[in-house]
PDB file of N, CA and C in Angstrom:
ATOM      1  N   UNK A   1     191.495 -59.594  82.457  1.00  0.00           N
ATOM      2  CA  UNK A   1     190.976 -59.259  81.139  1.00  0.00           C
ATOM      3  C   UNK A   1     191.059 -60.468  80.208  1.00  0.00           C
ATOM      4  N   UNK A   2     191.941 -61.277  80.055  1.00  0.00           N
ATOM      5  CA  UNK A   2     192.415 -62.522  79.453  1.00  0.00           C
ATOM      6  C   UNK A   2     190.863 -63.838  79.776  1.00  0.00           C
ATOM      7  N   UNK A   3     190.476 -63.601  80.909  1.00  0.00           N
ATOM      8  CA  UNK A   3     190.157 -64.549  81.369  1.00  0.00           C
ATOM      9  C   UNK A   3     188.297 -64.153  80.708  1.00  0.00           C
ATOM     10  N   UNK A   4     187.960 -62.863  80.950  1.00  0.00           N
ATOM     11  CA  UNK A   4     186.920 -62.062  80.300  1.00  0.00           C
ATOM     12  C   UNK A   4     186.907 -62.260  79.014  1.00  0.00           C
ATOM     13  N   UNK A   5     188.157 -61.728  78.038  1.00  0.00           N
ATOM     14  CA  UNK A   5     188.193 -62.503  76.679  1.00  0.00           C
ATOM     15  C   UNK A   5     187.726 -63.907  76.560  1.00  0.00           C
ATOM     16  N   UNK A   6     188.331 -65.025  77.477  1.00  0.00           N
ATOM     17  CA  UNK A   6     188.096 -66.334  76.522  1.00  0.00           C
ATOM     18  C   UNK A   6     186.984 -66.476  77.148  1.00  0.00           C
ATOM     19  N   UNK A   7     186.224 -66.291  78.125  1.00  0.00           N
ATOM     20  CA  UNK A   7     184.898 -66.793  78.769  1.00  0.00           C
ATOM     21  C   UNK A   7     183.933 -65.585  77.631  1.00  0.00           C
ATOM     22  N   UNK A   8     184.068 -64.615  77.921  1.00  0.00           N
ATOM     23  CA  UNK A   8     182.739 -64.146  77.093  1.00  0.00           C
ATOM     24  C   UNK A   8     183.105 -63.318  75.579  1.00  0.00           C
ATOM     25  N   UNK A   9     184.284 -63.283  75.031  1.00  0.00           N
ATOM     26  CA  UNK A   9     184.346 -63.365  73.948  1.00  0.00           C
ATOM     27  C   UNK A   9     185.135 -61.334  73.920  1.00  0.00           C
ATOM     28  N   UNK A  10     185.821 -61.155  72.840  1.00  0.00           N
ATOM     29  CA  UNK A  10     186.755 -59.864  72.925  1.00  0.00           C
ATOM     30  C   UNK A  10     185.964 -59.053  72.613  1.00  0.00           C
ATOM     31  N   UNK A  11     184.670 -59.021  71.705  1.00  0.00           N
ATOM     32  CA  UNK A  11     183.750 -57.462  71.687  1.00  0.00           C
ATOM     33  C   UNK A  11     182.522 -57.742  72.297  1.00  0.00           C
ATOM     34  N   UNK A  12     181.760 -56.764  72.293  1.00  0.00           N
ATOM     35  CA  UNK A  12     180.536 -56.603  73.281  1.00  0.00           C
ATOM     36  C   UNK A  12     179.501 -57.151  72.117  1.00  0.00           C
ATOM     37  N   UNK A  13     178.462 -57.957  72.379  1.00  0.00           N
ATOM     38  CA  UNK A  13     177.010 -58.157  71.164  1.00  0.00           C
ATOM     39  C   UNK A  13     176.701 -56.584  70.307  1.00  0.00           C
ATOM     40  N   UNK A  14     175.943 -56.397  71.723  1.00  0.00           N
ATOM     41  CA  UNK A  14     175.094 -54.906  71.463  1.00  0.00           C
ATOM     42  C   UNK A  14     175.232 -53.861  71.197  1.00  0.00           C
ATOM     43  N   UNK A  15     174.204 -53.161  70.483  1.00  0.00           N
ATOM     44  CA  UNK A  15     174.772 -52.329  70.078  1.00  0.00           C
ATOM     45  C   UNK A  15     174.838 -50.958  70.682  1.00  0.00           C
ATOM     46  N   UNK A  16     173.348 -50.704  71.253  1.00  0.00           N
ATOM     47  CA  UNK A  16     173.025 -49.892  71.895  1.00  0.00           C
ATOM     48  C   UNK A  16     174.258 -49.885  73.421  1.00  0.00           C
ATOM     49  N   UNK A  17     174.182 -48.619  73.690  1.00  0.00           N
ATOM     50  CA  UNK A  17     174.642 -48.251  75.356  1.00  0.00           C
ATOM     51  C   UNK A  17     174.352 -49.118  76.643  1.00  0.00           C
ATOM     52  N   UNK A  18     173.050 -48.944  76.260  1.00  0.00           N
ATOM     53  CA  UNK A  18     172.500 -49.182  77.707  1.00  0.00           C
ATOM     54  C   UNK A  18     171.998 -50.907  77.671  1.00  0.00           C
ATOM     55  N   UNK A  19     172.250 -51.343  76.970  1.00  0.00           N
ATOM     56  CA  UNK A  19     172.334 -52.926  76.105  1.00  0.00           C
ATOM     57  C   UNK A  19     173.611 -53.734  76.337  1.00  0.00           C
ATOM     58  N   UNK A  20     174.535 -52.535  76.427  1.00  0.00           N
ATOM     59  CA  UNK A  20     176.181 -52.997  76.356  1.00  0.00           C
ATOM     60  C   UNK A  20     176.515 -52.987  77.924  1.00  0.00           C
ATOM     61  N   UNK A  21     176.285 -52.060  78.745  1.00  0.00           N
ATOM     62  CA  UNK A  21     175.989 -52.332  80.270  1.00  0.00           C
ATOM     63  C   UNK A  21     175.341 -53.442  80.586  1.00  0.00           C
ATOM     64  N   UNK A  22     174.068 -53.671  80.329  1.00  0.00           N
ATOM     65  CA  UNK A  22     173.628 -54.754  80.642  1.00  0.00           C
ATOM     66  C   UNK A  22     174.214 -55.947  80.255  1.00  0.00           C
ATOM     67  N   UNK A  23     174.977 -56.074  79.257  1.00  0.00           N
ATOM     68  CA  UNK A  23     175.597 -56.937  78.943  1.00  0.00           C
ATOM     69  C   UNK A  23     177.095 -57.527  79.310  1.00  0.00           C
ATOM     70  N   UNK A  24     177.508 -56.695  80.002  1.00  0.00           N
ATOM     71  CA  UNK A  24     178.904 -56.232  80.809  1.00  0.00           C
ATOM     72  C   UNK A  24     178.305 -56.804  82.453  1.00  0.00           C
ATOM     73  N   UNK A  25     177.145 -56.413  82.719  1.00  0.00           N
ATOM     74  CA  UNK A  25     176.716 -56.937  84.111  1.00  0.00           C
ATOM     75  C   UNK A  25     176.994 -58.072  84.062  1.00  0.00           C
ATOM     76  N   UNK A  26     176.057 -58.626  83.226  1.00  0.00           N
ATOM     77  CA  UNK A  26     175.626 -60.195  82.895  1.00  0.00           C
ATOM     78  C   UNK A  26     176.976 -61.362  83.086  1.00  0.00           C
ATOM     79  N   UNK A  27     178.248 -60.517  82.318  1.00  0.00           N
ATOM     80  CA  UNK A  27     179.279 -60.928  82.137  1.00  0.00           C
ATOM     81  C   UNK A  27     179.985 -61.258  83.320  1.00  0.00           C
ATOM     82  N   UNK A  28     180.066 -60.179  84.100  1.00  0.00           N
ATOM     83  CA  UNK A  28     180.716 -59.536  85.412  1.00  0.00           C
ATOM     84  C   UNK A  28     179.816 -60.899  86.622  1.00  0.00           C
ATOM     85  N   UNK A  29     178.982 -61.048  86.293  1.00  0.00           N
ATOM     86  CA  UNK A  29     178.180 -61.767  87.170  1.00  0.00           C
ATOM     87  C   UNK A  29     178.287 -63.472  86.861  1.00  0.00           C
ATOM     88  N   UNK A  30     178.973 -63.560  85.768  1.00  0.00           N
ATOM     89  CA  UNK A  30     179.047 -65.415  85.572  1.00  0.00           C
ATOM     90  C   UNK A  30     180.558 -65.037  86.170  1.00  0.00           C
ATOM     91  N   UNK A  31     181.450 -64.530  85.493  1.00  0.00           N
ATOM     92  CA  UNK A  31     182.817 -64.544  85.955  1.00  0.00           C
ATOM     93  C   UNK A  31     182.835 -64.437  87.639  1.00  0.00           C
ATOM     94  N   UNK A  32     182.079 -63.553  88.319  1.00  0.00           N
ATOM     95  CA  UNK A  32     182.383 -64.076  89.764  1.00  0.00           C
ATOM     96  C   UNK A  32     181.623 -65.003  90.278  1.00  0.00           C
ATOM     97  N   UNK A  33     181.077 -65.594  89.745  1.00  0.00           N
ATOM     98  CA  UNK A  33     180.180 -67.256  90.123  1.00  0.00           C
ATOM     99  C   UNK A  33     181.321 -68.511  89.474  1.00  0.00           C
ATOM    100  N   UNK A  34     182.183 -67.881  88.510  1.00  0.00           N
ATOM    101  CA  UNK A  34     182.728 -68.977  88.426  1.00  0.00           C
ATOM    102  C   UNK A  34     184.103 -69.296  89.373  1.00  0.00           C
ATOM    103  N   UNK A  35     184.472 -67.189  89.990  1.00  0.00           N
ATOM    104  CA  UNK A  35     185.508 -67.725  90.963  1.00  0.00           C
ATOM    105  C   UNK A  35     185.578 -68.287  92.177  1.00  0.00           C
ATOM    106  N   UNK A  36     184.137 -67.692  92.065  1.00  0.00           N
ATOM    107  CA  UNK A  36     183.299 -68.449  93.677  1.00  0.00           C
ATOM    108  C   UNK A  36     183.914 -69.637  93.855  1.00  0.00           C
ATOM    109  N   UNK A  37     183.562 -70.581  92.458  1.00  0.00           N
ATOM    110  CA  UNK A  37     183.268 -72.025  92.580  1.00  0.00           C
ATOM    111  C   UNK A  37     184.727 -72.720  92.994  1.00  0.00           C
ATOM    112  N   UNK A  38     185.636 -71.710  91.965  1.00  0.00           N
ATOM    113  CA  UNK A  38     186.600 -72.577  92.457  1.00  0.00           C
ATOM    114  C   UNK A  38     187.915 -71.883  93.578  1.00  0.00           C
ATOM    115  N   UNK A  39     187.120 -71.592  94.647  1.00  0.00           N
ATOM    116  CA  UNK A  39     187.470 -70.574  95.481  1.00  0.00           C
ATOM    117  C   UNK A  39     187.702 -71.350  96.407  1.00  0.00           C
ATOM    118  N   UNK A  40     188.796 -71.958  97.168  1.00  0.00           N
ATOM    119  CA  UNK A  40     188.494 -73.074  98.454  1.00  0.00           C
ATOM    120  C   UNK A  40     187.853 -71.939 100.144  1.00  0.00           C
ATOM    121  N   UNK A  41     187.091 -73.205 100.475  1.00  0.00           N
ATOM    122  CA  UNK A  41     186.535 -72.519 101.811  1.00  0.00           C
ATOM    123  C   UNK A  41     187.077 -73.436 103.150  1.00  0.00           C
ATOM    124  N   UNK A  42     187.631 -72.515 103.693  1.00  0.00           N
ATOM    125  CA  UNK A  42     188.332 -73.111 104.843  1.00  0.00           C
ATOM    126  C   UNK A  42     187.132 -72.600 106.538  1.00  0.00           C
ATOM    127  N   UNK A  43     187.936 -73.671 107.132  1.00  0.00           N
ATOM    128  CA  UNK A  43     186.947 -74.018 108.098  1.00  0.00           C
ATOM    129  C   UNK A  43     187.563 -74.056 109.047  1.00  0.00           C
ATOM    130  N   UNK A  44     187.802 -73.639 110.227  1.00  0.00           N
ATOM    131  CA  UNK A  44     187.919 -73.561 111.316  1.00  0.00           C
ATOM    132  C   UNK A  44     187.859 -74.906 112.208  1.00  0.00           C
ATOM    133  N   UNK A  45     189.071 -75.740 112.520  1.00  0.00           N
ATOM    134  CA  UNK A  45     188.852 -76.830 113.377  1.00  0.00           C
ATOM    135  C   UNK A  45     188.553 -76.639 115.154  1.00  0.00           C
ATOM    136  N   UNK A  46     189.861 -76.257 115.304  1.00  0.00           N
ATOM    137  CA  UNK A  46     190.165 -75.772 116.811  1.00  0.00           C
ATOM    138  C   UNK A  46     189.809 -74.938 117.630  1.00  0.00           C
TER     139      UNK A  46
END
């Protein structure tokens, strides 16, 4: 939740419902692109 606060800010824009979902997606969707990024990927040598 901390991390949701400082990346996209403590209240929602919109005002409407179905505005505020969409806007919660939007959110939901940079935050796991950004854990992606710094996600290490391991590889199989042997």
């Amino acid at each position: 939740m901390g991390r949701w606060k400082t990346v996209i800010g403590p209240k929602l824009k919109a005002r409407r419902f179905e505005n505020q979902k969409t806007e919660v997606k939007i959110g939901t969707n940079i935050l796991n692109k950004m854990t992606e990024l710094g996600r290490p990927k391991f590889e199989v040598i042997a």
